[in-house]
C-alpha atoms as a PDB file:
ATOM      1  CA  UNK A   1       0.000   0.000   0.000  1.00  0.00           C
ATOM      2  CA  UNK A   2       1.264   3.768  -0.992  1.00  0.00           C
ATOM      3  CA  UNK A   3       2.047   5.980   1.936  1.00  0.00           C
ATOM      4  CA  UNK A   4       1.656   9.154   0.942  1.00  0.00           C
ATOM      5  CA  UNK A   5       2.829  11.913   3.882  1.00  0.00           C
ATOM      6  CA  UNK A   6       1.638  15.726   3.665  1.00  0.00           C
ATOM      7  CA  UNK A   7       2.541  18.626   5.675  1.00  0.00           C
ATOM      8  CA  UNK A   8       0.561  21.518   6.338  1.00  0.00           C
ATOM      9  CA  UNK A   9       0.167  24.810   8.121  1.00  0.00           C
ATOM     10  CA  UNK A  10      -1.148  24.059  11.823  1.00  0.00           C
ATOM     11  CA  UNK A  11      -2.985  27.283  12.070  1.00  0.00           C
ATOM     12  CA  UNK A  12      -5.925  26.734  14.218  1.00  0.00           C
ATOM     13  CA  UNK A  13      -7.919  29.044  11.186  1.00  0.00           C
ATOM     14  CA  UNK A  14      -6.431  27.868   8.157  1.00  0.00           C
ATOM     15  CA  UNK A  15      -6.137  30.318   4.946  1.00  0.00           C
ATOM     16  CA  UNK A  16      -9.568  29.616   3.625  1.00  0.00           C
ATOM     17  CA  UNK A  17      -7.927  29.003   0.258  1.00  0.00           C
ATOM     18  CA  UNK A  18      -5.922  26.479   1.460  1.00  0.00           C
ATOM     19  CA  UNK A  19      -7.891  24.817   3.323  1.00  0.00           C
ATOM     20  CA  UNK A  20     -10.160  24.466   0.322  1.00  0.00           C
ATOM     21  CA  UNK A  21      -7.639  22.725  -1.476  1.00  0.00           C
ATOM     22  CA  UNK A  22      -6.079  20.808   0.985  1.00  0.00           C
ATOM     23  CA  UNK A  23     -10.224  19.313   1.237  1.00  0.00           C
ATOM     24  CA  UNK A  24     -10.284  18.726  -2.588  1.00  0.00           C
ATOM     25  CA  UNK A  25      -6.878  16.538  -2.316  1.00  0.00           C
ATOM     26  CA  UNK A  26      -8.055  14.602   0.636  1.00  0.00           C
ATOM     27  CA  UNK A  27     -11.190  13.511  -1.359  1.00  0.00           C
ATOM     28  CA  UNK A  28      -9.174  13.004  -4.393  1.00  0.00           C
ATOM     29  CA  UNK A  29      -7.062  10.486  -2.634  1.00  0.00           C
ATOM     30  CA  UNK A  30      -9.367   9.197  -0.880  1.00  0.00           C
ATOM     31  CA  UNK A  31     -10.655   7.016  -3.893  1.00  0.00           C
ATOM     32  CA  UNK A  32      -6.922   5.799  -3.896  1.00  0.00           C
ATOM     33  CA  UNK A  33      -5.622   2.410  -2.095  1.00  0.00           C
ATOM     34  CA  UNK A  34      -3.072   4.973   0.133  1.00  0.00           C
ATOM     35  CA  UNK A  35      -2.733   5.421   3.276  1.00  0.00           C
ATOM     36  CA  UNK A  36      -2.345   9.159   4.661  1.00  0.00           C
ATOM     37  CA  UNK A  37       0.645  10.035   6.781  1.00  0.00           C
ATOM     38  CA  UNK A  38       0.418  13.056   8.604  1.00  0.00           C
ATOM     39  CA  UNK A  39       2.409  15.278  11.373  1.00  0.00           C
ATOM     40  CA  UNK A  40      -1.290  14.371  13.164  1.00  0.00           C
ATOM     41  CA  UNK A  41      -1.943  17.656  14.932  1.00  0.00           C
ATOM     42  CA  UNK A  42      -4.239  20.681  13.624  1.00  0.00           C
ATOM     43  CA  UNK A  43      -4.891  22.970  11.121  1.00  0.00           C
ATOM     44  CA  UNK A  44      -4.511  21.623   7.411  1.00  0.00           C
ATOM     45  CA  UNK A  45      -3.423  18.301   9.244  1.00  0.00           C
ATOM     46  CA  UNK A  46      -6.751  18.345  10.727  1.00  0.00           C
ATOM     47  CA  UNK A  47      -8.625  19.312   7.506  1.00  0.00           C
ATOM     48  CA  UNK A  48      -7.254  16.710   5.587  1.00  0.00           C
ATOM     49  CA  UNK A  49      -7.517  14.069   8.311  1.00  0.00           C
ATOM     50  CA  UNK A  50     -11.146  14.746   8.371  1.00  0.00           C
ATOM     51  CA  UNK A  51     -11.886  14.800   5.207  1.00  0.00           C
ATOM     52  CA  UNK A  52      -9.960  11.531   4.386  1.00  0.00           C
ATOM     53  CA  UNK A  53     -10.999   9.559   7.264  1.00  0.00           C
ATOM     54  CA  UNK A  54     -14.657  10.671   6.470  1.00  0.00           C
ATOM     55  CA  UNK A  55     -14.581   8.768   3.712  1.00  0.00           C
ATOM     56  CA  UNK A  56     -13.039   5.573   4.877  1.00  0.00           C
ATOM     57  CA  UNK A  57      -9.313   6.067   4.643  1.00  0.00           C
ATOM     58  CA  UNK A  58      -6.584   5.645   7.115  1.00  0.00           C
ATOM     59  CA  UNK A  59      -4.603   8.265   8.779  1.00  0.00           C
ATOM     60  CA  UNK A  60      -1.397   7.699  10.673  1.00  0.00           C
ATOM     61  CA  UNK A  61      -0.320  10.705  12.933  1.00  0.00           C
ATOM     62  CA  UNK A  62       3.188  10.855  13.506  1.00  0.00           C
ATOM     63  CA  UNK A  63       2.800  13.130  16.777  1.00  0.00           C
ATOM     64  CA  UNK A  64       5.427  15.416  18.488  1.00  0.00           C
ATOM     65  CA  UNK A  65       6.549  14.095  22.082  1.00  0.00           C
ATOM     66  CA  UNK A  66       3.368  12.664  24.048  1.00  0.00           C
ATOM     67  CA  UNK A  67       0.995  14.875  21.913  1.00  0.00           C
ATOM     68  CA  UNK A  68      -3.066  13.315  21.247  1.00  0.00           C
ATOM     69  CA  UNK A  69      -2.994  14.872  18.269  1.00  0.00           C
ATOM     70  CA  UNK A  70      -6.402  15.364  16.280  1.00  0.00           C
ATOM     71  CA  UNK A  71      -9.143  12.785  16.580  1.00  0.00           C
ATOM     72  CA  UNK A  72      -9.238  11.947  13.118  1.00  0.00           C
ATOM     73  CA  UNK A  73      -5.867  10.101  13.055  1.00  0.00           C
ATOM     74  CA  UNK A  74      -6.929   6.375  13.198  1.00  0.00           C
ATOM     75  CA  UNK A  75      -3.304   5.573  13.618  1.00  0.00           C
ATOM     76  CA  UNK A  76      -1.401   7.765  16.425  1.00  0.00           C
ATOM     77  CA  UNK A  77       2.455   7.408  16.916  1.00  0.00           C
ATOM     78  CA  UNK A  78       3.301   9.323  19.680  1.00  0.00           C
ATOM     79  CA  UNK A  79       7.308   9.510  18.900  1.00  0.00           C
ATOM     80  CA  UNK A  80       8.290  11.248  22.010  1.00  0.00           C
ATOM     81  CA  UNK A  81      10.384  13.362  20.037  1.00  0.00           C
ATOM     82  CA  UNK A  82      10.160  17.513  19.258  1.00  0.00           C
ATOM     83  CA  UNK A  83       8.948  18.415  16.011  1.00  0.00           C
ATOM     84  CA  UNK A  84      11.804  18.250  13.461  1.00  0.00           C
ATOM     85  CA  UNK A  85      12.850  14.889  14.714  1.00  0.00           C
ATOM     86  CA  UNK A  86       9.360  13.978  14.137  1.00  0.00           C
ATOM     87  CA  UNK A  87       9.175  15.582  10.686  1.00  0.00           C
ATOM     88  CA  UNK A  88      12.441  12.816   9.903  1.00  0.00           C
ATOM     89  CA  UNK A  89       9.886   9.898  10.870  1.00  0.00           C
ATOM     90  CA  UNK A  90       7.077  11.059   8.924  1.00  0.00           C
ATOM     91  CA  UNK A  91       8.957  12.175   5.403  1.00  0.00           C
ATOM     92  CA  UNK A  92      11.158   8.902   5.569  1.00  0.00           C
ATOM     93  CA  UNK A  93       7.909   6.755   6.174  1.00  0.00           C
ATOM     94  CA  UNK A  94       6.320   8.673   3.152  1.00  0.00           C
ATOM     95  CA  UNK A  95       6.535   7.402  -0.344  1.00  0.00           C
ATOM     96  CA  UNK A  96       5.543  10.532  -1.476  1.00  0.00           C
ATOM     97  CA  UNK A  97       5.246  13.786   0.493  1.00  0.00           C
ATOM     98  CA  UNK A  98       2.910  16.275  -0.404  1.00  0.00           C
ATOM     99  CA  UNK A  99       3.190  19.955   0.700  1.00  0.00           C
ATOM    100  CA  UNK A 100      -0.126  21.245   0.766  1.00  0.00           C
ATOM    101  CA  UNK A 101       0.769  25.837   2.279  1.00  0.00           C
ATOM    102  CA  UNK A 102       2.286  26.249   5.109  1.00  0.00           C
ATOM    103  CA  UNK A 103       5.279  29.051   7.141  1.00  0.00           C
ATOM    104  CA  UNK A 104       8.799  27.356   8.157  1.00  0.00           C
ATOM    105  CA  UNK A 105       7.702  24.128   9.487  1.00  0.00           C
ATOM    106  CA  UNK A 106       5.892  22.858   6.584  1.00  0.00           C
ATOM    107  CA  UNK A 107       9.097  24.228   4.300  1.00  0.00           C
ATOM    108  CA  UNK A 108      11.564  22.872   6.554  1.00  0.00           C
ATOM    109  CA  UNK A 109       9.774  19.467   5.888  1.00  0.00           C
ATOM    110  CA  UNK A 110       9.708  19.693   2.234  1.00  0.00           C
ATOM    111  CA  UNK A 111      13.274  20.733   2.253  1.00  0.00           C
ATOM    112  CA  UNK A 112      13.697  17.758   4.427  1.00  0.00           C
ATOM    113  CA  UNK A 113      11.887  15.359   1.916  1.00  0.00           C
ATOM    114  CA  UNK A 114      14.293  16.443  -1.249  1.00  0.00           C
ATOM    115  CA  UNK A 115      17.376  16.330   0.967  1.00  0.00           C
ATOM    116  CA  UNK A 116      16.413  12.534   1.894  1.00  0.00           C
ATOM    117  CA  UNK A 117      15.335  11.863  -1.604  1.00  0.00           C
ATOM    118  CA  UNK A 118      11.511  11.356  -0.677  1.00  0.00           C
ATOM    119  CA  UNK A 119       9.406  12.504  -3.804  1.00  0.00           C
ATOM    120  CA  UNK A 120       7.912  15.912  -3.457  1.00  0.00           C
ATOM    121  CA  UNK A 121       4.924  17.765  -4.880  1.00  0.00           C
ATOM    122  CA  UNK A 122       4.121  21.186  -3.734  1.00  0.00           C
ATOM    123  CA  UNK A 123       0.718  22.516  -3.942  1.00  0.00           C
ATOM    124  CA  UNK A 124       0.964  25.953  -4.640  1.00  0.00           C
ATOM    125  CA  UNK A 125      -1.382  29.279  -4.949  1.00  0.00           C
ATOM    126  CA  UNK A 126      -2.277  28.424  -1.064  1.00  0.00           C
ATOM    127  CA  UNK A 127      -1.632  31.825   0.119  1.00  0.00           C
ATOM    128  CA  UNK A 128       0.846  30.632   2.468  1.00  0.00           C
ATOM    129  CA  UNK A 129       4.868  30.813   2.282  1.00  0.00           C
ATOM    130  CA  UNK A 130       5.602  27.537   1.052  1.00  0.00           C
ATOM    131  CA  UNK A 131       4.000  28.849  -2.421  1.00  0.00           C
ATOM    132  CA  UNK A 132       7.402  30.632  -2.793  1.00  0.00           C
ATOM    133  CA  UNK A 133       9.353  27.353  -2.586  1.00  0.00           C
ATOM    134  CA  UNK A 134       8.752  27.403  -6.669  1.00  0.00           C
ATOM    135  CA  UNK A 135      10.856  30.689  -7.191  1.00  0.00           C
ATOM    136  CA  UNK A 136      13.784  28.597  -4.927  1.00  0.00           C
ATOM    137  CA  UNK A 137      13.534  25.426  -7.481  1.00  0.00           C
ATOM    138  CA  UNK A 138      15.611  26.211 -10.910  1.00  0.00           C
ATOM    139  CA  UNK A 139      14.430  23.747 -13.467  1.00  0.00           C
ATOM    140  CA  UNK A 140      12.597  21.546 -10.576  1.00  0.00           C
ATOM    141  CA  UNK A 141      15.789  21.375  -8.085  1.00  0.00           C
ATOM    142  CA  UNK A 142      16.378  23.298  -5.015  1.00  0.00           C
ATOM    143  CA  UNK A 143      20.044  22.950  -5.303  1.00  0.00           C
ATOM    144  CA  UNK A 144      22.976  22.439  -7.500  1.00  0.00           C
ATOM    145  CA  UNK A 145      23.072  18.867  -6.165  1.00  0.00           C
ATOM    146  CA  UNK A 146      19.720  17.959  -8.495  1.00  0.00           C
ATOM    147  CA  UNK A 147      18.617  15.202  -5.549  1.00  0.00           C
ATOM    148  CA  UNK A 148      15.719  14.743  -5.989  1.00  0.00           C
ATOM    149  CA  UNK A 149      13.064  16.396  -8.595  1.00  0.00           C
ATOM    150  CA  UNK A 150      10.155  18.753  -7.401  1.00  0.00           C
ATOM    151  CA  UNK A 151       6.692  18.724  -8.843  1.00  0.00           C
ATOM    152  CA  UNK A 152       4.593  21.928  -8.761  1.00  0.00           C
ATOM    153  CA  UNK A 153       1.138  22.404  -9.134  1.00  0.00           C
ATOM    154  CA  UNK A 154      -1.734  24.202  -7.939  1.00  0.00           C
ATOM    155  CA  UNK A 155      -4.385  21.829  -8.943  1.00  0.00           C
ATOM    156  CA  UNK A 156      -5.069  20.042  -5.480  1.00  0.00           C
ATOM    157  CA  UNK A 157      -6.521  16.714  -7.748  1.00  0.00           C
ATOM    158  CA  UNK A 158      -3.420  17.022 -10.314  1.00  0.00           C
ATOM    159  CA  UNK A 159      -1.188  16.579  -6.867  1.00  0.00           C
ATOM    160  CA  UNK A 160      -2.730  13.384  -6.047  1.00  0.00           C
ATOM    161  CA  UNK A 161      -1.722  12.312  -9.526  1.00  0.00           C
ATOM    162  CA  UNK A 162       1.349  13.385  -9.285  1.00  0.00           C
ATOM    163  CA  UNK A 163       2.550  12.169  -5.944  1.00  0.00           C
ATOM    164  CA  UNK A 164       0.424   8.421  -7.363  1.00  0.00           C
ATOM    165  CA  UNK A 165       2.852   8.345 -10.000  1.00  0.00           C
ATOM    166  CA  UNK A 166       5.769   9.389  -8.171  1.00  0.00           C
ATOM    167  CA  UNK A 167       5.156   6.669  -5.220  1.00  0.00           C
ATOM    168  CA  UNK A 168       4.908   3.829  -7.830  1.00  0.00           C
ATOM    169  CA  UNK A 169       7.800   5.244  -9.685  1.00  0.00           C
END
């Protein structure tokens, strides 16, 4: 089964735009055989954990130090670590990650992912910071190093196509 990790703002009020399209992937992949990894605490974790557990799929939360998280995860993995050791644990267990707007957390993770060679598609036109993370990537690459190819779109249903491809590649 595909594991497909995303990382999102955890704004308790998520940019309505975003949160519109993080909704619209959820569904999307929900009529996917994946399974939906997640940093398992609010904001567009939340929205997308709702939305994808709504409709039958399965959400692991990879959860900083003792945290509940949301109660959407069906899955919780409390790993007792702070939140960038967590973020190592949820990209590496990702086939795919999927950055779906977020501030320096979410692009800390999805600089994370194309350091460790962990697919990445960025959902853009969120109205959040991580939409910049395009200007950074000359011909798809962050860096000189070319590690790992980044996929841009701001079609949330497109990204679920994407990152499908990507995780059987």
């Amino acid at each position: 089964m595909i594991q497909i990790g995303i990382a999102g703002s955890s704004d308790p009020k998520p940019l309505e735009k975003a949160e519109q399209k993080a909704r619209e992937f959820a569904r999307e992949l929900a009529k996917h055989d994946a399974i939906l990894l997640t940093g398992g605490r609010g904001g567009i974790m939340r929205v997308v954990s709702e939305e994808f557990s709504k409709l039958g799929g399965t959400v692991v939360g990879i959860l900083p130090e003792k945290a509940e998280g949301n109660e959407f995860n069906s899955i919780r993995i409390k790993s007792g670590m702070d939140f960038v050791e967590r973020s190592a644990i949820l990209v590496n267990s990702s086939d795919v990650f999927v950055i779906l707007g977020g501030g320096v957390g979410t692009m800390i993770e999805a600089l994370m992912a194309y350091n460790l060679r962990t697919p990445l598609v960025i959902l853009t036109d969120t109205g959040y910071e991580s939409d910049e993370l395009e200007h950074l990537a000359k011909e798809g690459y962050f860096d000189h190093k070319k590690i790992e190819k980044v996929e841009f779109t701001n079609d949330p249903k497109e990204a679920v196509e994407i990152a499908l491809r990507l995780a059987k590649a």
